[in-house]
C-alpha atoms as a PDB file:
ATOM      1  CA  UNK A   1      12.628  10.492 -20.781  1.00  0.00           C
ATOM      2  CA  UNK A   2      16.123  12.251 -20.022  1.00  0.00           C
ATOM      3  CA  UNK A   3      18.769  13.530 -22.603  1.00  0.00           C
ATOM      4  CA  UNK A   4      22.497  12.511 -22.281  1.00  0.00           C
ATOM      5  CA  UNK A   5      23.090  15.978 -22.093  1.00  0.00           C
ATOM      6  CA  UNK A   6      20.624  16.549 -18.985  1.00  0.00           C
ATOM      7  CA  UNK A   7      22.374  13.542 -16.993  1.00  0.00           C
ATOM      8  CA  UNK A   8      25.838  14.898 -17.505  1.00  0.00           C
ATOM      9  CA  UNK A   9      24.425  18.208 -15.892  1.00  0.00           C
ATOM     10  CA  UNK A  10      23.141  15.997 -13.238  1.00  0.00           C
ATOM     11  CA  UNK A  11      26.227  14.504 -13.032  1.00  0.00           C
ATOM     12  CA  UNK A  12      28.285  17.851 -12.577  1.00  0.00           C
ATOM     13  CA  UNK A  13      25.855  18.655  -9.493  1.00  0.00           C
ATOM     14  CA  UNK A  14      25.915  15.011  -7.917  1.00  0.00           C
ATOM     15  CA  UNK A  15      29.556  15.208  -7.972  1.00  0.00           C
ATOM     16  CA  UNK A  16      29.188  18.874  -6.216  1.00  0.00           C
ATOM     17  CA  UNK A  17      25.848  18.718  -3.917  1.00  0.00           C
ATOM     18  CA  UNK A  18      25.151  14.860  -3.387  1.00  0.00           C
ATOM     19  CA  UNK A  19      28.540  12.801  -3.255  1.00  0.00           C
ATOM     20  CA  UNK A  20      30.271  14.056  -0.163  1.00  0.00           C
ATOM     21  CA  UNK A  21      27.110  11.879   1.550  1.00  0.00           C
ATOM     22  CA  UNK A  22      26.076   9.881  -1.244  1.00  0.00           C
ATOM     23  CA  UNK A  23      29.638   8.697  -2.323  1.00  0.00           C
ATOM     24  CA  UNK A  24      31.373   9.031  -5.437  1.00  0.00           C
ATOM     25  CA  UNK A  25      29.785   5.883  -7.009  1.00  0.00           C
ATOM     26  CA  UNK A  26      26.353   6.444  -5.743  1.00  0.00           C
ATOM     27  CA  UNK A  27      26.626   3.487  -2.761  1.00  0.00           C
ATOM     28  CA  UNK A  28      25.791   6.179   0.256  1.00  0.00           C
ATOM     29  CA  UNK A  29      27.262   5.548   3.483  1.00  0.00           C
ATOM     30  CA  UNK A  30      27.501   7.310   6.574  1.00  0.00           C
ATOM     31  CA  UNK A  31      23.823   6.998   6.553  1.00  0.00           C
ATOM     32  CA  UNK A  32      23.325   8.057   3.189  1.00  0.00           C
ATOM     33  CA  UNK A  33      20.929   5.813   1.324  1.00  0.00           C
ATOM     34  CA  UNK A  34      22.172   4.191  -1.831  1.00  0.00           C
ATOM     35  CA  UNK A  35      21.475   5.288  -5.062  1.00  0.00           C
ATOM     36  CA  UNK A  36      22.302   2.532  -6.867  1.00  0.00           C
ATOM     37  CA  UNK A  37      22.153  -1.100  -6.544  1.00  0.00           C
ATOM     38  CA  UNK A  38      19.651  -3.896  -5.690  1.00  0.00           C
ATOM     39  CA  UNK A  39      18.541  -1.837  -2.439  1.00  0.00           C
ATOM     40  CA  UNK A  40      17.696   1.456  -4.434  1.00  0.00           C
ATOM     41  CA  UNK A  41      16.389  -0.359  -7.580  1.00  0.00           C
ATOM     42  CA  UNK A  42      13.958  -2.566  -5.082  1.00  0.00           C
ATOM     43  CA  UNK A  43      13.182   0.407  -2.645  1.00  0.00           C
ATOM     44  CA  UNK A  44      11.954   2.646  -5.672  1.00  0.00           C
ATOM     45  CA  UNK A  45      10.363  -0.336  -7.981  1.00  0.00           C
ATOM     46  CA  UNK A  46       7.065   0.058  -8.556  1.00  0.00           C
ATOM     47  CA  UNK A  47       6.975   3.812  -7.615  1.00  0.00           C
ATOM     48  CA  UNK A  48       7.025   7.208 -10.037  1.00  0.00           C
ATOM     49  CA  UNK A  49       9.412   8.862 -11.049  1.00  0.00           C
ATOM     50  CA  UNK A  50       7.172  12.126  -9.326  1.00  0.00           C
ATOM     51  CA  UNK A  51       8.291   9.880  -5.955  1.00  0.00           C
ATOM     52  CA  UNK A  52      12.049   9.918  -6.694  1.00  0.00           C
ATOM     53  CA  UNK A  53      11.764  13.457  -7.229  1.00  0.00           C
ATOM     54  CA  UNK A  54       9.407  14.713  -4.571  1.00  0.00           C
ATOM     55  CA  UNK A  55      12.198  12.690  -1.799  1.00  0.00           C
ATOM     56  CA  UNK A  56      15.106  14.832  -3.846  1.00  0.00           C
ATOM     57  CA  UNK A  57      12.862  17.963  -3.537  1.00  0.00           C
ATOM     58  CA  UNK A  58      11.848  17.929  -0.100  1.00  0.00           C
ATOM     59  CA  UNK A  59      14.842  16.372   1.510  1.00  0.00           C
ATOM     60  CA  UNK A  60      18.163  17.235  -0.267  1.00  0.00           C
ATOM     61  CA  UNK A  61      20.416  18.504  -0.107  1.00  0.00           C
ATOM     62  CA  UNK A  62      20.798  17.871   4.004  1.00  0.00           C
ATOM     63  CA  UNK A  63      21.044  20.670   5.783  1.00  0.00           C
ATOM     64  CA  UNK A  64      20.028  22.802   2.463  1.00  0.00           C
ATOM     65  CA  UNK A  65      16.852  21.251   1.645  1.00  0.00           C
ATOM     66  CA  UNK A  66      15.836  23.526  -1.134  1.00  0.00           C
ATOM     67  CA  UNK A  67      19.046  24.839  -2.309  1.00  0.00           C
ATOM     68  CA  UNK A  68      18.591  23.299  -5.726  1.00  0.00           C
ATOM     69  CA  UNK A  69      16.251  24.789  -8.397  1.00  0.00           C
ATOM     70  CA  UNK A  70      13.368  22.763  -9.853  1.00  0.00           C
ATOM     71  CA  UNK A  71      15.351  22.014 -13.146  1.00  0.00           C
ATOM     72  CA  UNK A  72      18.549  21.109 -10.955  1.00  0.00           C
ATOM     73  CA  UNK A  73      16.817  17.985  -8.741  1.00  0.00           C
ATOM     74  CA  UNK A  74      15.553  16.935 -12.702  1.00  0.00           C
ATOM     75  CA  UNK A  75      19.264  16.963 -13.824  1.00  0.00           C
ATOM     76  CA  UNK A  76      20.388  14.900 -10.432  1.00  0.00           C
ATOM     77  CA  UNK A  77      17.538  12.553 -11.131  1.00  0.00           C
ATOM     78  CA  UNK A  78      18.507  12.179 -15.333  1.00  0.00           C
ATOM     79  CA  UNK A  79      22.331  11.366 -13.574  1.00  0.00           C
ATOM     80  CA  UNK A  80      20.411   8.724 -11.223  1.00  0.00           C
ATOM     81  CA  UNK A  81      18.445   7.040 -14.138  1.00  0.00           C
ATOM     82  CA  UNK A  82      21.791   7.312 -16.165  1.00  0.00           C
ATOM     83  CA  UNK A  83      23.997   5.963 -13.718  1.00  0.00           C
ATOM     84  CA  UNK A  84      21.563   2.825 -13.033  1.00  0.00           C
ATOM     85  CA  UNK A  85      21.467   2.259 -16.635  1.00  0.00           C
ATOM     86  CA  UNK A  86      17.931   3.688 -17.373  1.00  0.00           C
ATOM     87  CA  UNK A  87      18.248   4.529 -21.265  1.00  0.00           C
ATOM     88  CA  UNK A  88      18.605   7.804 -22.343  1.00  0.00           C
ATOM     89  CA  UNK A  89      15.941   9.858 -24.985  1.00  0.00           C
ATOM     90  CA  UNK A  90      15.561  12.586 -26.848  1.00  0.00           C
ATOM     91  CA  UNK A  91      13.775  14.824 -24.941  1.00  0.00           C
ATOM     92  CA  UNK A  92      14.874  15.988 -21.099  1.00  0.00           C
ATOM     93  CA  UNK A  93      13.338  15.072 -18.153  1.00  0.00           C
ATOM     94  CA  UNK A  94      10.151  17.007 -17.071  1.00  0.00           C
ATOM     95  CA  UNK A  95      10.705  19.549 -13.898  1.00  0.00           C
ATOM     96  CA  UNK A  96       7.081  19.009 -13.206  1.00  0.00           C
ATOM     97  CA  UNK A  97       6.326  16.667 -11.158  1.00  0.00           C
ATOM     98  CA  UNK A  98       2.417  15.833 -12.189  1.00  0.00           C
ATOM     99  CA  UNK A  99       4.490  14.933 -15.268  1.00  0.00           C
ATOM    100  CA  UNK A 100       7.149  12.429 -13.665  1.00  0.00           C
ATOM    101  CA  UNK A 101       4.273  10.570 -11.581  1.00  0.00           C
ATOM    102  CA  UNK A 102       2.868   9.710 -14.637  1.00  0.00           C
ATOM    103  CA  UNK A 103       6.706   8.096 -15.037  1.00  0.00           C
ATOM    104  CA  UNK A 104       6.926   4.299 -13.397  1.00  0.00           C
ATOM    105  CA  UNK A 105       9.832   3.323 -11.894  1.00  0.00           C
ATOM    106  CA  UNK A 106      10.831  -0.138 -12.990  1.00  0.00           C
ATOM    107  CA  UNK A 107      13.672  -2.167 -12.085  1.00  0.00           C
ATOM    108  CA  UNK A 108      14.265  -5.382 -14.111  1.00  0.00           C
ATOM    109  CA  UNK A 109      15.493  -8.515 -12.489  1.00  0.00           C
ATOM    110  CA  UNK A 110      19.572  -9.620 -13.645  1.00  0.00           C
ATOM    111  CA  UNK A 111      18.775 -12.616 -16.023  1.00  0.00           C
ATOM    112  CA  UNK A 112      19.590 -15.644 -14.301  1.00  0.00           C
ATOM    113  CA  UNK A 113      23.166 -17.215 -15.747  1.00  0.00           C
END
C-alpha cells in the first residue's frame, strides 16, 4: 500500500507544507480539519483512498492549491496512513488516483476494555 520510506517523505513535507495549519500532531486547528483521530478516521470511513487524495489534490496546500507534485500529495497521504497507524507494505503508494479509489478507507473500532 505505502513504503516506510514513502511516509517518512510524506512526513518531511507535512512537517513543511501542512503543519503550520494542520498542527504538528495532525489535530488541525484554526480551522484546519483533523487528520487524525475519531473525527478523521469516521469522516473518511467507508471512502477511497482516490477521495483522500483528490481533497489533498484539489484543496491543499491553502492558498497554493497545486503547489505539490502528483507523487508529493502520495507521500503526504503514506505520512497520513502512517501516522493513523495504517500498516506499512512493500510497495509505495500509487500517484494515480483510478488506482487509490480502488483503495477503501477503513477505520476499525478501539476494542472495547
Amino acid at each position: 500500500m505505502y513504503t516506510e520510506e514513502q511516509a517518512k517523505r510524506g512526513e518531511d513535507l507535512y512537517r513543511k507544507e501542512c503543519a503550520s495549519c494542520h498542527g504538528e500532531t495532525l489535530v488541525g486547528g484554526g480551522g484546519a480539519a483533523p487528520l487524525t483521530g475519531g473525527t478523521f478516521l469516521s469522516n473518511w470511513n467507508g471512502l477511497t483512498l482516490g477521495d483522500l487524495y483528490d481533497r489533498i489534490r484539489k484543496t491543499m496546500p491553502q492558498g497554493a492549491v497545486g503547489k505539490l507534485s502528483k507523487q508529493q500529495d502520495a507521500d503526504v497521504l503514506a505520512f497520513l496512513l502512517s501516522f493513523n497507524k495504517f500498516p506499512a507494505g512493500k510497495t509505495e503508494l500509487q500517484k494515480r488516483v483510478e488506482f487509490l479509489k480502488q483503495i477503501r478507507f477503513e477505520a476499525t473500532k478501539p476494542e472495547a476494555k
